[in-house]
C-alpha atoms as a PDB file:
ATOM      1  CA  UNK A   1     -35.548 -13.193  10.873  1.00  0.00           C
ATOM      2  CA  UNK A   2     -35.507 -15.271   7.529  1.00  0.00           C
ATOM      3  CA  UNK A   3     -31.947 -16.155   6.899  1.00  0.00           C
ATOM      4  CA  UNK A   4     -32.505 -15.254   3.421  1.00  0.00           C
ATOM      5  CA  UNK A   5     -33.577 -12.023   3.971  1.00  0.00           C
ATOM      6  CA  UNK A   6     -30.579 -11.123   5.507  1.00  0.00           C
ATOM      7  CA  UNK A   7     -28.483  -8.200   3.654  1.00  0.00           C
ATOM      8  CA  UNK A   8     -24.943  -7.289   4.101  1.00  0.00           C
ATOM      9  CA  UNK A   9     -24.764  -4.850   7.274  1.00  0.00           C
ATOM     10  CA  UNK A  10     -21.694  -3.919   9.244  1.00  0.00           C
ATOM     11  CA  UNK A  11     -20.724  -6.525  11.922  1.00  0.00           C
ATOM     12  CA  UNK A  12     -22.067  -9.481   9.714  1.00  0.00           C
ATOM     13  CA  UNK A  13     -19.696 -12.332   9.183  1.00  0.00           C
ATOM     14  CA  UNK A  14     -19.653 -12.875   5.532  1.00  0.00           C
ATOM     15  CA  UNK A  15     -18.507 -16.132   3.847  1.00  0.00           C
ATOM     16  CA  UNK A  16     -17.091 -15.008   0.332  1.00  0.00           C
ATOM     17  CA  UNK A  17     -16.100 -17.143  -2.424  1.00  0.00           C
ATOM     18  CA  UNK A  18     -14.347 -14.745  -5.000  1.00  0.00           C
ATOM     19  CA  UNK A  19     -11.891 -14.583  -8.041  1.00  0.00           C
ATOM     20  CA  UNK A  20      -9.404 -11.595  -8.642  1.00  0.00           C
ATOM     21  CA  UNK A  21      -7.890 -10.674 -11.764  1.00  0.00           C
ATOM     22  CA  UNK A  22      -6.350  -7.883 -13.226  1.00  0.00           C
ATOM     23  CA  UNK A  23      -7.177  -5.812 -15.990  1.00  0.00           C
ATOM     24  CA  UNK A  24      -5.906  -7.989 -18.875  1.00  0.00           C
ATOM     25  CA  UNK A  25      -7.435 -11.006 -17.228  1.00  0.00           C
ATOM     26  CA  UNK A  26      -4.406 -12.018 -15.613  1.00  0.00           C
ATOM     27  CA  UNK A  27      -5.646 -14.143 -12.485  1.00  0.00           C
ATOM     28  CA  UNK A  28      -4.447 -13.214  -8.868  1.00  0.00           C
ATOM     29  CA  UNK A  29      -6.166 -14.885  -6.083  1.00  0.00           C
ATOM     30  CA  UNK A  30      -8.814 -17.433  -5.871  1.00  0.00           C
ATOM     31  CA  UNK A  31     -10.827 -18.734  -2.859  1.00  0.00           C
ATOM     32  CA  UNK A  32     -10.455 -22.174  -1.984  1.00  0.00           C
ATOM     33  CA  UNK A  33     -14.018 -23.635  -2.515  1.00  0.00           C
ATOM     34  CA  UNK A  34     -12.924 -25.954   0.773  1.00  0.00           C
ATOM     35  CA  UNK A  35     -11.993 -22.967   2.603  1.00  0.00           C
ATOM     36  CA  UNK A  36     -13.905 -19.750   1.219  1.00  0.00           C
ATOM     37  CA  UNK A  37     -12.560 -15.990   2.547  1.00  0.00           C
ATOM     38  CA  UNK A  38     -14.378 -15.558   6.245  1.00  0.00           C
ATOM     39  CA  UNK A  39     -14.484 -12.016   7.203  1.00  0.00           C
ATOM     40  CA  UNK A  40     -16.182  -9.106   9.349  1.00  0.00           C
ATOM     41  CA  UNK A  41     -18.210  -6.309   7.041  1.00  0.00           C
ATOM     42  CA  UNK A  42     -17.096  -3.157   8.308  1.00  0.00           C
ATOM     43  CA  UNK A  43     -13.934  -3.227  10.099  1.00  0.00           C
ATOM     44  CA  UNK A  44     -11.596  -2.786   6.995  1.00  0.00           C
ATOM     45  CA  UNK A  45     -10.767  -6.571   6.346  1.00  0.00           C
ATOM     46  CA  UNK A  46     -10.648  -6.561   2.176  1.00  0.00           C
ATOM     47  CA  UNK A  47      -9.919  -3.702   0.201  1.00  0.00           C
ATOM     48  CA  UNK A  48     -12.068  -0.856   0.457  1.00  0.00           C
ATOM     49  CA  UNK A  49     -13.104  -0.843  -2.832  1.00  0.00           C
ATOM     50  CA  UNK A  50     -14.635  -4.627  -2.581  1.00  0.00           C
ATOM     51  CA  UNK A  51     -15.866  -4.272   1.518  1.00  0.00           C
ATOM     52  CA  UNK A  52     -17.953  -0.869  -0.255  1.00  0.00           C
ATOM     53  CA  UNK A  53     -19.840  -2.811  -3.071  1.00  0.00           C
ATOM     54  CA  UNK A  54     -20.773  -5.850  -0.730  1.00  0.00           C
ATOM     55  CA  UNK A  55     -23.353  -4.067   1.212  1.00  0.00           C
ATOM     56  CA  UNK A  56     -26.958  -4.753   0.860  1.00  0.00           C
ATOM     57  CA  UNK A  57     -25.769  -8.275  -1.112  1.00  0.00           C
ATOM     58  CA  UNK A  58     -27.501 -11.890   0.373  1.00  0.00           C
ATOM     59  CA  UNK A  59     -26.501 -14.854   0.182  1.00  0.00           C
ATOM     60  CA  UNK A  60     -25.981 -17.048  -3.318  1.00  0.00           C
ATOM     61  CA  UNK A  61     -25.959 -13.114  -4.884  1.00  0.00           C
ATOM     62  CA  UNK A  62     -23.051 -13.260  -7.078  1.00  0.00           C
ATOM     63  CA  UNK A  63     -21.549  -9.721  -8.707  1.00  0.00           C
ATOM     64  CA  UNK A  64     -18.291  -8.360 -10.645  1.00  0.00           C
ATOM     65  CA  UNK A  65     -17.128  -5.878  -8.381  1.00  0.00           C
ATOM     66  CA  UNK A  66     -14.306  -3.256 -10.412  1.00  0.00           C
ATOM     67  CA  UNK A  67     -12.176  -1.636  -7.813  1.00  0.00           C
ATOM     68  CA  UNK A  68     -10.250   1.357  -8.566  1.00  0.00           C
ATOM     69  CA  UNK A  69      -6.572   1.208  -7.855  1.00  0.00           C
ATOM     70  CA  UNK A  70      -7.224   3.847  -5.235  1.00  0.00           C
ATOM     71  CA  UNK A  71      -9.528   1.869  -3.617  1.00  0.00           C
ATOM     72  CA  UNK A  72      -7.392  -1.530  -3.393  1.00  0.00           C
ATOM     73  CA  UNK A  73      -4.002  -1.425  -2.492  1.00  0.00           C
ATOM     74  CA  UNK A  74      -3.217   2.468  -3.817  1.00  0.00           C
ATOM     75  CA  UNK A  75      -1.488   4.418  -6.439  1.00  0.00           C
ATOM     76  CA  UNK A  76       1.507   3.320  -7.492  1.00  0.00           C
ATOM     77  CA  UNK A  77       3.991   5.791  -5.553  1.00  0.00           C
ATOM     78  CA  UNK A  78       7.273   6.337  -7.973  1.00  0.00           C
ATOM     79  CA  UNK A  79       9.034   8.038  -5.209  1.00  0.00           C
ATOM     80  CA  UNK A  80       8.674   4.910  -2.473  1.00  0.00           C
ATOM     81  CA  UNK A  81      12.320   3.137  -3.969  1.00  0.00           C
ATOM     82  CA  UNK A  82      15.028   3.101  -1.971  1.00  0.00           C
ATOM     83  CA  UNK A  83      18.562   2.496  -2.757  1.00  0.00           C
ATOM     84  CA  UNK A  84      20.193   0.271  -0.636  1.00  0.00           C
ATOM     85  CA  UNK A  85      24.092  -1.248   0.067  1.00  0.00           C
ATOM     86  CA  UNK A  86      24.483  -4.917  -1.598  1.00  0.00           C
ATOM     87  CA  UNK A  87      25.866  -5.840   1.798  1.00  0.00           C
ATOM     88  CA  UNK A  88      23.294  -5.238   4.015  1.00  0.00           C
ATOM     89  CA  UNK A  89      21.633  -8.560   2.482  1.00  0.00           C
ATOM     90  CA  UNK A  90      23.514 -11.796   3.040  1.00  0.00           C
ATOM     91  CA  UNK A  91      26.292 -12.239   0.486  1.00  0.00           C
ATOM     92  CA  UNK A  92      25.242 -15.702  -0.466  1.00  0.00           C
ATOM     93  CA  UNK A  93      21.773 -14.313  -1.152  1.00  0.00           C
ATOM     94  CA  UNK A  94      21.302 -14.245  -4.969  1.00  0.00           C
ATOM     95  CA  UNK A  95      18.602 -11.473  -5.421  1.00  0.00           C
ATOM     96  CA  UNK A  96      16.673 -11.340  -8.430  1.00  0.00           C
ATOM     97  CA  UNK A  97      15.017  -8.250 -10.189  1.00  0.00           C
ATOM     98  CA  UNK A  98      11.726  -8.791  -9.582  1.00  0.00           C
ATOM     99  CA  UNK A  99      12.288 -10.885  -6.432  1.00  0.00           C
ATOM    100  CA  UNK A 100       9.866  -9.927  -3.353  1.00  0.00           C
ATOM    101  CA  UNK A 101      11.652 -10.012   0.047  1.00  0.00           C
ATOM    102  CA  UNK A 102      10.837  -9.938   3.698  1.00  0.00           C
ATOM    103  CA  UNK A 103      12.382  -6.854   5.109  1.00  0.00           C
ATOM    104  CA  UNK A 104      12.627  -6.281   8.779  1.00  0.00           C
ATOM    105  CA  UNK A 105      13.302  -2.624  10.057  1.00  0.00           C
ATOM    106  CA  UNK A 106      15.575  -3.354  12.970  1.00  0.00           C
ATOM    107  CA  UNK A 107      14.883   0.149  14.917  1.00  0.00           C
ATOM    108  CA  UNK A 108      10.980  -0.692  14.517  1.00  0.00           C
ATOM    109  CA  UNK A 109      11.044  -4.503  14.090  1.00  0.00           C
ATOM    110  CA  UNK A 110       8.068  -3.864  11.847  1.00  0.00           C
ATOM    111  CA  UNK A 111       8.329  -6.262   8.564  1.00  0.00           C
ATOM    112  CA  UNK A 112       8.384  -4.705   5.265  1.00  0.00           C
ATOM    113  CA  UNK A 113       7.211  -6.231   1.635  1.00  0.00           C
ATOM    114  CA  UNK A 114       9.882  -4.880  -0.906  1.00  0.00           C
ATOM    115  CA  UNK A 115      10.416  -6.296  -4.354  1.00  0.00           C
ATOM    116  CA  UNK A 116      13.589  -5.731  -5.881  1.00  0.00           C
ATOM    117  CA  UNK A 117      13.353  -3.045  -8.759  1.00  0.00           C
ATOM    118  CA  UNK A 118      17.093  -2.922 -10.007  1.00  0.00           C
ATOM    119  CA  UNK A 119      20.347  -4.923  -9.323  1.00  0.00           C
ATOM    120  CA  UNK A 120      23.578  -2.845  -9.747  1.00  0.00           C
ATOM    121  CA  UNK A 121      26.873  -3.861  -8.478  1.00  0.00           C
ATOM    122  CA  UNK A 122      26.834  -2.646  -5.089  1.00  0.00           C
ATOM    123  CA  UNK A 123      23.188  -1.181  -4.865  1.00  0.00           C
ATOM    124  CA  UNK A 124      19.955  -2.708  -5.020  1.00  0.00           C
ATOM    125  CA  UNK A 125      16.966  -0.871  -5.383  1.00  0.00           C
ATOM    126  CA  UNK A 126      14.063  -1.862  -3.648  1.00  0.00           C
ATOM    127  CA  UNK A 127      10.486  -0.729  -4.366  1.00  0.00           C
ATOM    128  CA  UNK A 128       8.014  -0.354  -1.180  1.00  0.00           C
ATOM    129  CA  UNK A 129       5.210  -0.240  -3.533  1.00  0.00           C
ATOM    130  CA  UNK A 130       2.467  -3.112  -2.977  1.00  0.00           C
ATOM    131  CA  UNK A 131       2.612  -5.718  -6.139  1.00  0.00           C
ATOM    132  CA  UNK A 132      -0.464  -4.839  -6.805  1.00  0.00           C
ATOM    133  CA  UNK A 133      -0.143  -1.183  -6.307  1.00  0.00           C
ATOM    134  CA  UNK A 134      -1.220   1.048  -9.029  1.00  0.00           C
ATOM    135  CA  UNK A 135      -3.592  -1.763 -10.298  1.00  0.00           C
ATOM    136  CA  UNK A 136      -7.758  -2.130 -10.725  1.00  0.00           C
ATOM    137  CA  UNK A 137      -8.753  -5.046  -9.557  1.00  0.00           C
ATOM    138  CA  UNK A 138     -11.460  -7.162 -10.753  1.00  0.00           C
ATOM    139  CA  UNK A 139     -13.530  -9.184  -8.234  1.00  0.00           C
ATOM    140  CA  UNK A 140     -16.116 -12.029  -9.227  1.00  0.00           C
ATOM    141  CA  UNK A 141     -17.572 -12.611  -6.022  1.00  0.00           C
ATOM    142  CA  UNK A 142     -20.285 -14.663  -4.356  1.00  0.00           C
ATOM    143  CA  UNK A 143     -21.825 -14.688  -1.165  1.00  0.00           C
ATOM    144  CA  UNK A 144     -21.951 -18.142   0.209  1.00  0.00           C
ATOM    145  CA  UNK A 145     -23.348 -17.507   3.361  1.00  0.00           C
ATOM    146  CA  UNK A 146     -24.237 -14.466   6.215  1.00  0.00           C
ATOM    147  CA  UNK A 147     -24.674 -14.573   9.996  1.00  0.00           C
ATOM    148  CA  UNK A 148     -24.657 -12.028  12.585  1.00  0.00           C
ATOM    149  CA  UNK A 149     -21.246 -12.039  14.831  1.00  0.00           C
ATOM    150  CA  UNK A 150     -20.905 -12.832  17.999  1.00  0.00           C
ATOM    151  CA  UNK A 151     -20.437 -10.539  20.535  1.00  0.00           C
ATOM    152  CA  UNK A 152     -17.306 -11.953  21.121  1.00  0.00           C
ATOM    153  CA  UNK A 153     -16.082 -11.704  17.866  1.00  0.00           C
ATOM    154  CA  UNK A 154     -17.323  -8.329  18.003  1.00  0.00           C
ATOM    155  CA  UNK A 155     -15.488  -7.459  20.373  1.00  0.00           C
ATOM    156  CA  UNK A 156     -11.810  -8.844  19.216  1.00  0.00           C
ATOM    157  CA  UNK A 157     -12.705  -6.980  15.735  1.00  0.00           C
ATOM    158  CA  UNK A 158     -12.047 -11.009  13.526  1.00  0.00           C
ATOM    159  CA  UNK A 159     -13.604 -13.997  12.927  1.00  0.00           C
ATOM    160  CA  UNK A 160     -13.353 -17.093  14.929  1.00  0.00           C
ATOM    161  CA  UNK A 161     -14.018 -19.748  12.767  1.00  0.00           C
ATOM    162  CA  UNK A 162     -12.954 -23.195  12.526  1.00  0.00           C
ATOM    163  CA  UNK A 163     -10.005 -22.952   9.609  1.00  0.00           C
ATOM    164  CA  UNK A 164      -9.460 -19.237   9.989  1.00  0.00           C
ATOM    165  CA  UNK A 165      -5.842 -18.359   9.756  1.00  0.00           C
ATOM    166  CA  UNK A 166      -3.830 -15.009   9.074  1.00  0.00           C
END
């Protein structure tokens, strides 16, 4: 099969170079053109909203792909805040409003994004919103290159690829 040819199918390994902005043209996220985004069609690896729009694409197509809020990282939730004791953080930590923080649950040990939303005197509200929650995103994309994976990569659900990192 011509290598051209090739369209965007599930399982494919595609090698995106992209641009994200917001709305007002705010830029988020660029690929590095040394290391372009390396990921598996199908299996949930970019926002939905940008993973839906690729298929049928080949390689060198370029397209501005407009994903909905819902599609990308959600609606912004206005009940996810939680108020929280100044002293469970460090007291030598200066928090900032606006600040995003690594929290770990320590029943769970699962790791949390939080940004803090408020700073009283001995609260702190945190909001469990994504940053970019509540936003529509604005892709530029191009496809630099397709190839079938391997079974192997199949099989673990990622890339392997020489760079790759989470």
């Amino acid at each position: 099969m011509d290598k051209q040819n090739k369209t965007i199918v599930d399982d494919m390994v595609v090698t995106l170079d992209y641009l994200l902005q917001l709305e007002d043209g705010q830029e988020i996220d660029r690929s590095d053109s040394q290391e372009p985004l390396q990921f598996l069609q199908g299996h949930g690896q970019i926002v939905p909203g940008l993973e839906q729009s690729l298929y049928g694409m080949r390689t060198g197509d370029e397209k501005k792909v407009v994903v909905a809020a819902a599609d990308a990282y959600g609606e912004f939730d206005s009940e996810d805040f939680e108020t929280v004791s100044r002293n469970i953080f460090p007291p030598d930590m200066a928090l900032q409003e606006g600040e995003q923080l690594q929290l770990r649950d320590s029943e769970s040990g699962k790791v949390f994004q939080a940004t803090v939303s408020e700073l009283k005197e001995d609260e702190v509200i945190l909001d469990f919103n994504h940053p970019l929650a509540g936003e529509t995103l604005i892709f530029q994309v191009k496809i630099a290159d397709l190839r079938d994976a391997t079974s192997e990569e199949l099989g673990h659900g990622h890339v392997h690829g020489v760079g790759h990192h989470h």
